[in-house]
PDB file of N, CA and C in Angstrom:
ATOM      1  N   UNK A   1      59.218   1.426 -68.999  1.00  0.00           N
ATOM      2  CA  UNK A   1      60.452   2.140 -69.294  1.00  0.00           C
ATOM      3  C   UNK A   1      60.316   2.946 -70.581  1.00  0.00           C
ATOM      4  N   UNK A   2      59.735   2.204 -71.005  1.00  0.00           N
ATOM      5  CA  UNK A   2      59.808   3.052 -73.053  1.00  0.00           C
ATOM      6  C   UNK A   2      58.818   4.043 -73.005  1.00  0.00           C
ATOM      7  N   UNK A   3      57.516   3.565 -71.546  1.00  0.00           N
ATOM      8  CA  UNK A   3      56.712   5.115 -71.771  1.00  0.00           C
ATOM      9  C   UNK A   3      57.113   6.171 -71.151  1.00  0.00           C
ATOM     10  N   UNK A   4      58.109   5.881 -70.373  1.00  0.00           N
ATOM     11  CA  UNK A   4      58.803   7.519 -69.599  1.00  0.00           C
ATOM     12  C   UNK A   4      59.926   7.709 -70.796  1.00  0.00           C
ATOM     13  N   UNK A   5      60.772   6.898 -71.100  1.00  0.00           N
ATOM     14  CA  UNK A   5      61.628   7.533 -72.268  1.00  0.00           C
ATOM     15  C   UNK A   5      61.025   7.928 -73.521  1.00  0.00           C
ATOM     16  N   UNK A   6      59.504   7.580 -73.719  1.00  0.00           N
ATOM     17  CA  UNK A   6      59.339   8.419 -74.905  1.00  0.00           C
ATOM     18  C   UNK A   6      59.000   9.623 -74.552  1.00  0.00           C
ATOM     19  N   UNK A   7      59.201  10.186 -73.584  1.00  0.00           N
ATOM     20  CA  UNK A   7      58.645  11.382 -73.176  1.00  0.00           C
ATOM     21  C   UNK A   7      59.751  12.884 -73.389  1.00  0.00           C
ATOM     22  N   UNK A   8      60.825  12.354 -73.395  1.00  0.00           N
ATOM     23  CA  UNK A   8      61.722  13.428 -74.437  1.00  0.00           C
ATOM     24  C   UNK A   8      60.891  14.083 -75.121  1.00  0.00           C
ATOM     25  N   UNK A   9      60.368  12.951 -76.760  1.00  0.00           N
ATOM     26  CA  UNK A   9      60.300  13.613 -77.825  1.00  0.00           C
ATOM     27  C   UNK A   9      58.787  14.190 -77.587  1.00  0.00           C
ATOM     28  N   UNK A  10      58.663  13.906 -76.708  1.00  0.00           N
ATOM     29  CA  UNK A  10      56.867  15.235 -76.799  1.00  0.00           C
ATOM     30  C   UNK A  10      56.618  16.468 -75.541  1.00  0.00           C
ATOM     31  N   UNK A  11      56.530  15.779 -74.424  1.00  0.00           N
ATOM     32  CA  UNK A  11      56.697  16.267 -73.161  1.00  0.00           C
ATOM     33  C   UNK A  11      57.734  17.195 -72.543  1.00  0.00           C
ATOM     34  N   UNK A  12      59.051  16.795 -72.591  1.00  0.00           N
ATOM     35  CA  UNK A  12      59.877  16.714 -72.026  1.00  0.00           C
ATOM     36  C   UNK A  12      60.599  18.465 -73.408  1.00  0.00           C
ATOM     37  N   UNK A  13      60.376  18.343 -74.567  1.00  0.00           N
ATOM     38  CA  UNK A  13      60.383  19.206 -75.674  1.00  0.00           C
ATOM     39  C   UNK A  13      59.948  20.025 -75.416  1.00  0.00           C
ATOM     40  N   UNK A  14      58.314  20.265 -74.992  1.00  0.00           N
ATOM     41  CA  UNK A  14      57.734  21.261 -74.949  1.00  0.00           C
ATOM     42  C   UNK A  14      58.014  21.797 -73.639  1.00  0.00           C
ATOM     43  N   UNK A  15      58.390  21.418 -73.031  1.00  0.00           N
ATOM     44  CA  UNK A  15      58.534  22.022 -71.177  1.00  0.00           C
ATOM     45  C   UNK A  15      60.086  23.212 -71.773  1.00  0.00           C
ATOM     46  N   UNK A  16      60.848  22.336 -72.729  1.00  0.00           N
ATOM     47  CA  UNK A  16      61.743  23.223 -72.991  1.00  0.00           C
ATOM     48  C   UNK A  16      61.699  24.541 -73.763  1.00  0.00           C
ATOM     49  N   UNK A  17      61.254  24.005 -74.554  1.00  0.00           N
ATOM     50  CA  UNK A  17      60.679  24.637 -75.921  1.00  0.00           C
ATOM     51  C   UNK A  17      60.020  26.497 -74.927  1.00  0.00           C
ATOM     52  N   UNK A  18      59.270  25.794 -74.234  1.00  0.00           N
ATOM     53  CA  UNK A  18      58.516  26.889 -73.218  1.00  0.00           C
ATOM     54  C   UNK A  18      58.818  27.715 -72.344  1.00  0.00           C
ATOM     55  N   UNK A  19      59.760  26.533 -71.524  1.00  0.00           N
ATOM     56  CA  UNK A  19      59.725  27.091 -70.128  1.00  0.00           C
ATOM     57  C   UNK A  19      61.256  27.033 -69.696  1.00  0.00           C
ATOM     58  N   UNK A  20      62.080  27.056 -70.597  1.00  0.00           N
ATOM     59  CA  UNK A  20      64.264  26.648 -70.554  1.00  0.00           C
ATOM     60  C   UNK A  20      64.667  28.161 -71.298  1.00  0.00           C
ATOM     61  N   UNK A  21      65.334  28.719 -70.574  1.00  0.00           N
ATOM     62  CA  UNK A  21      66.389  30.089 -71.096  1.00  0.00           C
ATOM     63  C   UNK A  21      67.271  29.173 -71.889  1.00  0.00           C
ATOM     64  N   UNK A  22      67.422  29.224 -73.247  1.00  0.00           N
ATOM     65  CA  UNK A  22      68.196  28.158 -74.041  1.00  0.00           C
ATOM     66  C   UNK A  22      69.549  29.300 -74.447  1.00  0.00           C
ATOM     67  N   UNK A  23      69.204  30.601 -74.090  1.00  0.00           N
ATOM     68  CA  UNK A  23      70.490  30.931 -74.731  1.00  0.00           C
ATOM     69  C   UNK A  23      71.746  31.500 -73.877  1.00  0.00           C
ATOM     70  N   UNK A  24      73.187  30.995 -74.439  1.00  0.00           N
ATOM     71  CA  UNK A  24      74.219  30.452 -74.086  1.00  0.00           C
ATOM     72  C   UNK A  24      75.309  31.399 -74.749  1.00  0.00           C
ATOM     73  N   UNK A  25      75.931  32.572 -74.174  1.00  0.00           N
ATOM     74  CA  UNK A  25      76.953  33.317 -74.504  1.00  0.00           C
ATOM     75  C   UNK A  25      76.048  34.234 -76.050  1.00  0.00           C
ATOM     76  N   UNK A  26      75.028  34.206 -76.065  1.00  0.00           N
ATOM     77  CA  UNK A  26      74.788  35.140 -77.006  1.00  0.00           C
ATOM     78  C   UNK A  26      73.740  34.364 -77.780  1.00  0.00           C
ATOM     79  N   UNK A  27      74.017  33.279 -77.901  1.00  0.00           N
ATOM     80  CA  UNK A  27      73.786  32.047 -78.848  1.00  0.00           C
ATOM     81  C   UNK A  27      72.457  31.355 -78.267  1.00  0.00           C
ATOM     82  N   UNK A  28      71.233  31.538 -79.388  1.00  0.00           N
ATOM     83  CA  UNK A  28      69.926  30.401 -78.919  1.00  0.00           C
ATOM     84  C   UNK A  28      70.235  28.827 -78.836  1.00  0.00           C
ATOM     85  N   UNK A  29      70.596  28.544 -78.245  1.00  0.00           N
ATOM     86  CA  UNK A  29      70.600  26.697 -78.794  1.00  0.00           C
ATOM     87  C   UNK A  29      69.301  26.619 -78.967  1.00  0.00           C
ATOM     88  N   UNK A  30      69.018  25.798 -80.519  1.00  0.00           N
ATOM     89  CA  UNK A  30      67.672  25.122 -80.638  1.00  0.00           C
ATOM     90  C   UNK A  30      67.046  23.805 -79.778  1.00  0.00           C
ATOM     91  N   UNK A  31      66.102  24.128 -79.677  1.00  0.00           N
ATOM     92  CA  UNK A  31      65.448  23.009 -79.067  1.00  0.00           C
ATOM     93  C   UNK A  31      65.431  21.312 -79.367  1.00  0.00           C
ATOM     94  N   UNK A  32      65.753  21.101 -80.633  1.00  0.00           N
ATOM     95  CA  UNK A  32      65.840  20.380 -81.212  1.00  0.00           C
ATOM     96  C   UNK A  32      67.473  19.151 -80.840  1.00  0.00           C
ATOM     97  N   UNK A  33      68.680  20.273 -80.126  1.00  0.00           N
ATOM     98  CA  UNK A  33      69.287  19.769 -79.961  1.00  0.00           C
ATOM     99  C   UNK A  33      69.467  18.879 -78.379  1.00  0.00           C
ATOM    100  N   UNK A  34      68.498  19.555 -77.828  1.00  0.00           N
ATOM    101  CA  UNK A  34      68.014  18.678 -76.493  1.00  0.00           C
ATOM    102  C   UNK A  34      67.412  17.318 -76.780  1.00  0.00           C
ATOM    103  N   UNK A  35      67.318  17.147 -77.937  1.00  0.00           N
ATOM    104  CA  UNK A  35      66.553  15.881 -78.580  1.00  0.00           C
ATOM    105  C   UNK A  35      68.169  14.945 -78.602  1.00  0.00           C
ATOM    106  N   UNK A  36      68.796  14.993 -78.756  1.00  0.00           N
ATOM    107  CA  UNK A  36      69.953  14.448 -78.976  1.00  0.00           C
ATOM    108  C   UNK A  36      70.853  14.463 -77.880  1.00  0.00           C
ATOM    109  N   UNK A  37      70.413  14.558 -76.878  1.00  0.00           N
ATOM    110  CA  UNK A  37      71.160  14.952 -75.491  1.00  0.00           C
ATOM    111  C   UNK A  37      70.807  12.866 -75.312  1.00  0.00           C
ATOM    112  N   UNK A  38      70.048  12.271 -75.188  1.00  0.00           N
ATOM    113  CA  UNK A  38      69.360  11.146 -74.847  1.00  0.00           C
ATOM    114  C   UNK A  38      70.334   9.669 -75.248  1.00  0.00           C
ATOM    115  N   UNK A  39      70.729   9.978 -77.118  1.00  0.00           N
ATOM    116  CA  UNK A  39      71.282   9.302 -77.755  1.00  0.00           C
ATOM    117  C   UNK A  39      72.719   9.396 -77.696  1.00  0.00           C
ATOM    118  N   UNK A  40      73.310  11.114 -77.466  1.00  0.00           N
ATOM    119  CA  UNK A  40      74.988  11.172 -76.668  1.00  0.00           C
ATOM    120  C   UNK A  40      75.294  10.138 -75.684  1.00  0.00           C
ATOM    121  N   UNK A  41      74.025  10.417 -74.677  1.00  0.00           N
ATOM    122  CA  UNK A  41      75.040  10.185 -73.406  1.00  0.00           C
ATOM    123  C   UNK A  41      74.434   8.264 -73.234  1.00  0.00           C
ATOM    124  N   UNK A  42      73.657   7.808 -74.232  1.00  0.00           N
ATOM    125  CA  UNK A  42      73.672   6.494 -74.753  1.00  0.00           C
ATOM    126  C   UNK A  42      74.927   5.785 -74.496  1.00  0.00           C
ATOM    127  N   UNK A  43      75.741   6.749 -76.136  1.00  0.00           N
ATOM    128  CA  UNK A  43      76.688   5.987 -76.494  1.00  0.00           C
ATOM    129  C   UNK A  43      77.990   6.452 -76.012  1.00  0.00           C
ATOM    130  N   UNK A  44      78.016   7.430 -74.893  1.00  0.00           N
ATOM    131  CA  UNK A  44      78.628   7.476 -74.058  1.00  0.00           C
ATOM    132  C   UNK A  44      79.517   6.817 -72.563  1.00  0.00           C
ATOM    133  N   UNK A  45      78.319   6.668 -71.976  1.00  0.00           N
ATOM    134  CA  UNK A  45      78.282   5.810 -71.163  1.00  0.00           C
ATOM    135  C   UNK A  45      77.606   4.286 -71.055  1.00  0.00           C
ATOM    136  N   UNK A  46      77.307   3.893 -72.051  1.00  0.00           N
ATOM    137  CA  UNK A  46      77.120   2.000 -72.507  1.00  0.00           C
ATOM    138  C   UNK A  46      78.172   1.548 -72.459  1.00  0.00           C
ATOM    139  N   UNK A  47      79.528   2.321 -72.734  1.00  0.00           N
ATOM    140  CA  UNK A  47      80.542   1.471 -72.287  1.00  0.00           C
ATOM    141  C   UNK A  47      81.241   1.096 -71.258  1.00  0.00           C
ATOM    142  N   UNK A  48      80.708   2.481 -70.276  1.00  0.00           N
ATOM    143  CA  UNK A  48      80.853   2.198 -68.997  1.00  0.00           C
ATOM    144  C   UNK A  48      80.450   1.112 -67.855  1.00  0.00           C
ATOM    145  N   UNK A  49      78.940   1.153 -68.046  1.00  0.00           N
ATOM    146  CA  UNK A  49      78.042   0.725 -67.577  1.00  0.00           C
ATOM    147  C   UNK A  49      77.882  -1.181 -68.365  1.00  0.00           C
ATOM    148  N   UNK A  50      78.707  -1.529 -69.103  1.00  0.00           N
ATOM    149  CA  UNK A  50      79.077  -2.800 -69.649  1.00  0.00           C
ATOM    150  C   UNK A  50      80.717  -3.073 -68.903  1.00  0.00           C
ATOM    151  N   UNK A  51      81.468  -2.366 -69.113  1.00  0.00           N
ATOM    152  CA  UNK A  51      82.519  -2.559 -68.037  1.00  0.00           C
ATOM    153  C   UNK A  51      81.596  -2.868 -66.780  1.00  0.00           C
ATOM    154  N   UNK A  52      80.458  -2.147 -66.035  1.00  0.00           N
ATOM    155  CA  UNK A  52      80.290  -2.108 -64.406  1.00  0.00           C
ATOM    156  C   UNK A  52      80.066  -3.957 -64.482  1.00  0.00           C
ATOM    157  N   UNK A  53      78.994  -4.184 -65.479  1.00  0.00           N
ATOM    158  CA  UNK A  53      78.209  -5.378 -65.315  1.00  0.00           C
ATOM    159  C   UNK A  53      79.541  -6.206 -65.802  1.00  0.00           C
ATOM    160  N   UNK A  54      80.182  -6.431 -66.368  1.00  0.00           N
ATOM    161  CA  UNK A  54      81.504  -7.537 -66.625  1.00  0.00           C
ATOM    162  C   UNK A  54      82.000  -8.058 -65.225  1.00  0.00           C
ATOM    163  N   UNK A  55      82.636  -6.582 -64.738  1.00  0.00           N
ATOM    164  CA  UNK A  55      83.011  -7.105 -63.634  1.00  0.00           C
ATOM    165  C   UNK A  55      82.693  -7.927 -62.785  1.00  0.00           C
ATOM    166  N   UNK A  56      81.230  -7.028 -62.292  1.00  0.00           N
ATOM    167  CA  UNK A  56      80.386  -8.008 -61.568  1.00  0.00           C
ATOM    168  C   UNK A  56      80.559  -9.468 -61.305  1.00  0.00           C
ATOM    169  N   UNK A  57      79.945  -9.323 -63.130  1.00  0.00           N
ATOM    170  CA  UNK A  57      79.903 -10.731 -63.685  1.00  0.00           C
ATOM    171  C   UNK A  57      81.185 -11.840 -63.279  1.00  0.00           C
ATOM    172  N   UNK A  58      82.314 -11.187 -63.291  1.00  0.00           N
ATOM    173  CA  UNK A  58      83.665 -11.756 -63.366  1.00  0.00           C
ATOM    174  C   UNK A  58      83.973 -11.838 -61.973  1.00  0.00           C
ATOM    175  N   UNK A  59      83.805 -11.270 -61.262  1.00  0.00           N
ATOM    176  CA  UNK A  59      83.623 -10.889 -59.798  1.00  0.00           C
ATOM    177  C   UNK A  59      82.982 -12.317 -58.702  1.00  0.00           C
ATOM    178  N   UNK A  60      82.106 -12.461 -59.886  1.00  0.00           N
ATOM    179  CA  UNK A  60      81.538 -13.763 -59.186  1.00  0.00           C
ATOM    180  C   UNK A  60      79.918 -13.622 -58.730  1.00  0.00           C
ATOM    181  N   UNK A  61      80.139 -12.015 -58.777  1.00  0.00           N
ATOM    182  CA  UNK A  61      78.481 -11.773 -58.367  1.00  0.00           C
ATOM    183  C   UNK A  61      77.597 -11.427 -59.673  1.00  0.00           C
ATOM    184  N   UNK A  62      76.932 -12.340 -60.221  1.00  0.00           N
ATOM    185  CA  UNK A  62      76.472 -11.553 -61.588  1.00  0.00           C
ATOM    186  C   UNK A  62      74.930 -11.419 -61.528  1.00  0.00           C
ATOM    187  N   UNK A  63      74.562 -10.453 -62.437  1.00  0.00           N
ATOM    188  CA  UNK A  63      73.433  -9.757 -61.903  1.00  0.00           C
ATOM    189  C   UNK A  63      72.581 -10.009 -62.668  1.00  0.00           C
ATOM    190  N   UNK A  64      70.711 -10.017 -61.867  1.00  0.00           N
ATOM    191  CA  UNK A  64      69.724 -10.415 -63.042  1.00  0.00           C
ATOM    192  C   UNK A  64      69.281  -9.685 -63.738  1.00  0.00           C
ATOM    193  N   UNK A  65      68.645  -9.955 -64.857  1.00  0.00           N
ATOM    194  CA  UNK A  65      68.172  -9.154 -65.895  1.00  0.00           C
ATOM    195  C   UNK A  65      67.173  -8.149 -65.244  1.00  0.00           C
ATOM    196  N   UNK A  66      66.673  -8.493 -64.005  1.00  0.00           N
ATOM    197  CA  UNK A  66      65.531  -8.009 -63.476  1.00  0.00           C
ATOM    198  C   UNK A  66      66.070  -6.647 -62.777  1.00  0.00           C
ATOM    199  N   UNK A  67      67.282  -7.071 -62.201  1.00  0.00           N
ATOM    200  CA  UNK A  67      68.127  -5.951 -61.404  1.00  0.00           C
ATOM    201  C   UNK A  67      68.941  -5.161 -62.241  1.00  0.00           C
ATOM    202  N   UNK A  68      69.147  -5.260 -63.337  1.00  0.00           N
ATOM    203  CA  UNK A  68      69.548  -4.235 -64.427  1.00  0.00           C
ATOM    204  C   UNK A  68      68.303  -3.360 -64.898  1.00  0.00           C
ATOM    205  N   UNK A  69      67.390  -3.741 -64.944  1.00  0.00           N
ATOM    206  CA  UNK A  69      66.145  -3.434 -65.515  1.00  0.00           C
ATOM    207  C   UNK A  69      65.618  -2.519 -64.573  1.00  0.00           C
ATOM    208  N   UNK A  70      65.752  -2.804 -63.586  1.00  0.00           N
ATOM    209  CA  UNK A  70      65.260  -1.797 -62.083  1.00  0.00           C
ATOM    210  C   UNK A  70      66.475  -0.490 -62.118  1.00  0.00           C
ATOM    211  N   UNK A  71      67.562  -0.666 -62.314  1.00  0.00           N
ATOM    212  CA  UNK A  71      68.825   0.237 -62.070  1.00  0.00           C
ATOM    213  C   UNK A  71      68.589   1.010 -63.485  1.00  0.00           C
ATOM    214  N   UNK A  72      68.000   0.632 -64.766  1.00  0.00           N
ATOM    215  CA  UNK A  72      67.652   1.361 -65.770  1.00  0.00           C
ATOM    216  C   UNK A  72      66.644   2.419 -65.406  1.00  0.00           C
ATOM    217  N   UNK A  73      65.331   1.713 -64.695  1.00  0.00           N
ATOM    218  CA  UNK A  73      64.048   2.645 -64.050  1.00  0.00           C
ATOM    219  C   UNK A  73      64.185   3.615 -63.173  1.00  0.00           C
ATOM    220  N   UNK A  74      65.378   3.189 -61.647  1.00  0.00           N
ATOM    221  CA  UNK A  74      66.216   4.382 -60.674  1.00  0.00           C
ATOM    222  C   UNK A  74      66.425   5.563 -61.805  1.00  0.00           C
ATOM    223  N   UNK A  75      67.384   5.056 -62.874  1.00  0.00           N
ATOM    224  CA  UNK A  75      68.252   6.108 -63.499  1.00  0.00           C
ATOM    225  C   UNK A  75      67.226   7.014 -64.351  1.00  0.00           C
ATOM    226  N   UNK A  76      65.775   6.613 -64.821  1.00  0.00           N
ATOM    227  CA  UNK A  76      64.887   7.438 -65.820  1.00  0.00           C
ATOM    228  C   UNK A  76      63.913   7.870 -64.647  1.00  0.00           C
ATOM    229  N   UNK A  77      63.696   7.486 -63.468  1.00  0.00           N
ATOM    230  CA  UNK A  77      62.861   8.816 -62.642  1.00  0.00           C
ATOM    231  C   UNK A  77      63.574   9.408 -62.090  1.00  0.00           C
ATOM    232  N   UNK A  78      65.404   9.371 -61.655  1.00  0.00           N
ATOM    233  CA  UNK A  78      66.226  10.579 -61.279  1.00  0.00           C
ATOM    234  C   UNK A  78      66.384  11.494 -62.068  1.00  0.00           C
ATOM    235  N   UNK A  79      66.235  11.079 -63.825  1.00  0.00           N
ATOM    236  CA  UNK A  79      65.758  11.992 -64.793  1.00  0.00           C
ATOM    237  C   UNK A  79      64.768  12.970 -64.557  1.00  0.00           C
ATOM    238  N   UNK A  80      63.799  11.956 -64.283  1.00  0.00           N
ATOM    239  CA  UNK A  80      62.352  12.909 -64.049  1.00  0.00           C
ATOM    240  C   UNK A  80      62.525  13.753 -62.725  1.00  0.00           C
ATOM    241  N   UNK A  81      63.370  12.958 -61.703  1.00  0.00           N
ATOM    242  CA  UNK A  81      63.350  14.221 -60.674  1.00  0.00           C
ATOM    243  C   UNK A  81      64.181  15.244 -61.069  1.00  0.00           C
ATOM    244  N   UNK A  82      65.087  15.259 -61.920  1.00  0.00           N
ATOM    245  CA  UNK A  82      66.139  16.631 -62.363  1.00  0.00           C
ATOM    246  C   UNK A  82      64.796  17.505 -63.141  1.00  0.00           C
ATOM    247  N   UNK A  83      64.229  16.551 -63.966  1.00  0.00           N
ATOM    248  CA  UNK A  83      63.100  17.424 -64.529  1.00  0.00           C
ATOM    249  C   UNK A  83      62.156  18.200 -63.680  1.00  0.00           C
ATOM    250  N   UNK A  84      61.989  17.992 -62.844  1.00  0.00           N
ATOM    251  CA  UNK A  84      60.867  18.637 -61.655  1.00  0.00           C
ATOM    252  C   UNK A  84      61.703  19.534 -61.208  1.00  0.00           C
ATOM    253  N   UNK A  85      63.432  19.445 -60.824  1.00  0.00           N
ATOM    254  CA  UNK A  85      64.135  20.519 -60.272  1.00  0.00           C
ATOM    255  C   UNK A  85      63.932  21.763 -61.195  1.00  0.00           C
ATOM    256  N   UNK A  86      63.876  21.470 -62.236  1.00  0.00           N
ATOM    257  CA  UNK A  86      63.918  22.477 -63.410  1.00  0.00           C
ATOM    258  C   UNK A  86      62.905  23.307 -63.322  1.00  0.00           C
ATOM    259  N   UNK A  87      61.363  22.313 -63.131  1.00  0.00           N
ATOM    260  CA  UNK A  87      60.204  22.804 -63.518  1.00  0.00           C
ATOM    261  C   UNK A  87      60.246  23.764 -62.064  1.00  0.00           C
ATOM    262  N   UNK A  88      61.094  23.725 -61.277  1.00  0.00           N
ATOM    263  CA  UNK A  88      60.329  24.605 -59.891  1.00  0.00           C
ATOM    264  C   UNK A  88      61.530  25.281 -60.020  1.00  0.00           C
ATOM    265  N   UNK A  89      62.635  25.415 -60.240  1.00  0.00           N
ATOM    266  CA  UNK A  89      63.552  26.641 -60.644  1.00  0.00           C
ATOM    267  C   UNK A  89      62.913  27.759 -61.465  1.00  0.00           C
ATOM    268  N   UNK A  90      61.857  27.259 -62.510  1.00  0.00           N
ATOM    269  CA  UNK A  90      61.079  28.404 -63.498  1.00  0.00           C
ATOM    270  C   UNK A  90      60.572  28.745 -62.765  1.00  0.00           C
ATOM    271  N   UNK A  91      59.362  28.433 -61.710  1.00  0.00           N
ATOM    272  CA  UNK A  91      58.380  28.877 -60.596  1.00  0.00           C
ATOM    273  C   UNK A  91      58.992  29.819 -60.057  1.00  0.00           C
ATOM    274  N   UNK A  92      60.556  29.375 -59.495  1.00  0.00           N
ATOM    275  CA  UNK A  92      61.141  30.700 -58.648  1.00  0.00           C
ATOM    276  C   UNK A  92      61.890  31.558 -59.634  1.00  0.00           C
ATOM    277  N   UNK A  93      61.849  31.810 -60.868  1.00  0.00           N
ATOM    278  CA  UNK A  93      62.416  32.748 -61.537  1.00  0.00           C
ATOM    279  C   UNK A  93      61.163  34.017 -61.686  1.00  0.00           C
ATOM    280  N   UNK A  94      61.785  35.124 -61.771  1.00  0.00           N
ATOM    281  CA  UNK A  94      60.669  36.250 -61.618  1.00  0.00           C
ATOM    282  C   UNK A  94      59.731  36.113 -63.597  1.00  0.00           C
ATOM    283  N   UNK A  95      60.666  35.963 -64.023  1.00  0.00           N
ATOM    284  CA  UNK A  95      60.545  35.570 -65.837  1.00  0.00           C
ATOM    285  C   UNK A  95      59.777  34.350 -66.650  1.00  0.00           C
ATOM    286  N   UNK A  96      59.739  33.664 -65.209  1.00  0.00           N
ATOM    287  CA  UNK A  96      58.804  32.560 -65.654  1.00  0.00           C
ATOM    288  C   UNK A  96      59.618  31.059 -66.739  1.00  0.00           C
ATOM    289  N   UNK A  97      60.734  31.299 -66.379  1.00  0.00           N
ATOM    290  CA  UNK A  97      61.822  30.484 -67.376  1.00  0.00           C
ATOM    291  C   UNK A  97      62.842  30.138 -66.678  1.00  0.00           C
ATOM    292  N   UNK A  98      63.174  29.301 -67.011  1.00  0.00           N
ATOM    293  CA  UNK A  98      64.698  28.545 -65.873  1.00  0.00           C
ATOM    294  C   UNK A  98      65.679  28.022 -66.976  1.00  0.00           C
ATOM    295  N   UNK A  99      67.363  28.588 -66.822  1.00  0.00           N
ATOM    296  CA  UNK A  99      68.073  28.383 -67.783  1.00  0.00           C
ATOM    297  C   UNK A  99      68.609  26.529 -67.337  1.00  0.00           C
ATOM    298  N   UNK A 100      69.185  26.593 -68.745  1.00  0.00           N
ATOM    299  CA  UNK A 100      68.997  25.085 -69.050  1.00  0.00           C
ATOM    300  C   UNK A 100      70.228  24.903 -67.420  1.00  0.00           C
ATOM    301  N   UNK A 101      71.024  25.056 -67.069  1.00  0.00           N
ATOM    302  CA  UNK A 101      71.804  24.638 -65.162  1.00  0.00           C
ATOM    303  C   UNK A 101      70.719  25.212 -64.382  1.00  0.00           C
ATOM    304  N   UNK A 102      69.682  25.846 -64.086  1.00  0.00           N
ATOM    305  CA  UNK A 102      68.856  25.989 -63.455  1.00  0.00           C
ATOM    306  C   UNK A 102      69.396  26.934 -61.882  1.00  0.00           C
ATOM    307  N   UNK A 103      70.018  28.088 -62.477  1.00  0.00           N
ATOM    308  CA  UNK A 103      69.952  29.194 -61.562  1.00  0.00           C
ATOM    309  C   UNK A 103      68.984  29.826 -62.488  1.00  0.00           C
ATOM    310  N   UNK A 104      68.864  30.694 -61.398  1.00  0.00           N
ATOM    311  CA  UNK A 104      67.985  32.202 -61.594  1.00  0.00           C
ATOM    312  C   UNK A 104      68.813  32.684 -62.882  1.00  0.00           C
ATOM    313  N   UNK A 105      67.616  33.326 -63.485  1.00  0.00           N
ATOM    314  CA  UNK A 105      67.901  33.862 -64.943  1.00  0.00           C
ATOM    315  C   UNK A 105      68.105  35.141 -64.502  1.00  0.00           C
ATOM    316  N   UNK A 106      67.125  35.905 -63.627  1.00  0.00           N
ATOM    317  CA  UNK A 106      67.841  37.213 -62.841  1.00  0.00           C
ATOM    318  C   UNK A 106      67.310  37.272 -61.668  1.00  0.00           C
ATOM    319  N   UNK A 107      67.900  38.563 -60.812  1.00  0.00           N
ATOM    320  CA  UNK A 107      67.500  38.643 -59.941  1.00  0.00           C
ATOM    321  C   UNK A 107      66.194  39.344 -58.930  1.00  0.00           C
ATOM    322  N   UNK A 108      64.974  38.873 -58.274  1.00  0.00           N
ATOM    323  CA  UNK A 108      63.951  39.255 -58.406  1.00  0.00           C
ATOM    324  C   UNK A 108      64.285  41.011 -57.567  1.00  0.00           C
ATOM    325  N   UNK A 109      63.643  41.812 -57.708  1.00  0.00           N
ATOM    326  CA  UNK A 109      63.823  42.887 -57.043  1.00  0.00           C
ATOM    327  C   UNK A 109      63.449  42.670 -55.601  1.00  0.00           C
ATOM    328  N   UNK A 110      64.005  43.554 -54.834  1.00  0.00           N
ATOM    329  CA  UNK A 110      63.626  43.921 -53.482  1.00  0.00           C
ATOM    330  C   UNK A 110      62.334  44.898 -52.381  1.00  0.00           C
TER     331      UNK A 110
END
């Protein structure tokens, strides 16, 4: 788990850094702030996802450490598959770059 999540801060940077249309109404967003996309939606949704497991828990069905641990791994290669959507949205851009929602940056000629 910790070797696909460390892959933000090196991998996952430079694919942006490179290959992401970062700019937004005029505005470059730095790259740097994709670094912090990881730790938002942390402390975002931990409280959610502690409500899911309470219930459970309270529910009567409570869950193993093993099956939280697996539902952590689902959730960091659906990461990696959004990441691959990305990486082949650039492929089909004529520009060689795919904006950070991953339409076409323009349109290829006819």
């Amino acid at each position: 788990f910790w070797v696909a999540y460390e892959q933000h801060t090196g991998l996952v940077t430079l694919i942006i850094d490179a290959d992401i249309e970062r700019t937004f109404a005029g505005f470059e967003v730095p790259t740097t702030w994709f670094l912090s996309l990881p730790s938002l939606f942390v402390l975002l949704l931990s409280p959610l996802a502690a409500r899911f497991w309470l219930r459970r828990h309270a529910a009567g069905r409570p869950v193993s450490p093993q099956a939280k641990f697996l539902v952590g791994m689902l959730f960091a290669a659906a990461c990696f598959a959004l990441l691959a959507g990305g990486l082949l949205a650039r492929d089909a851009s004529p520009d060689g770059t795919a904006s950070a929602g991953w339409r076409r940056t323009s349109t290829p000629a006819a």
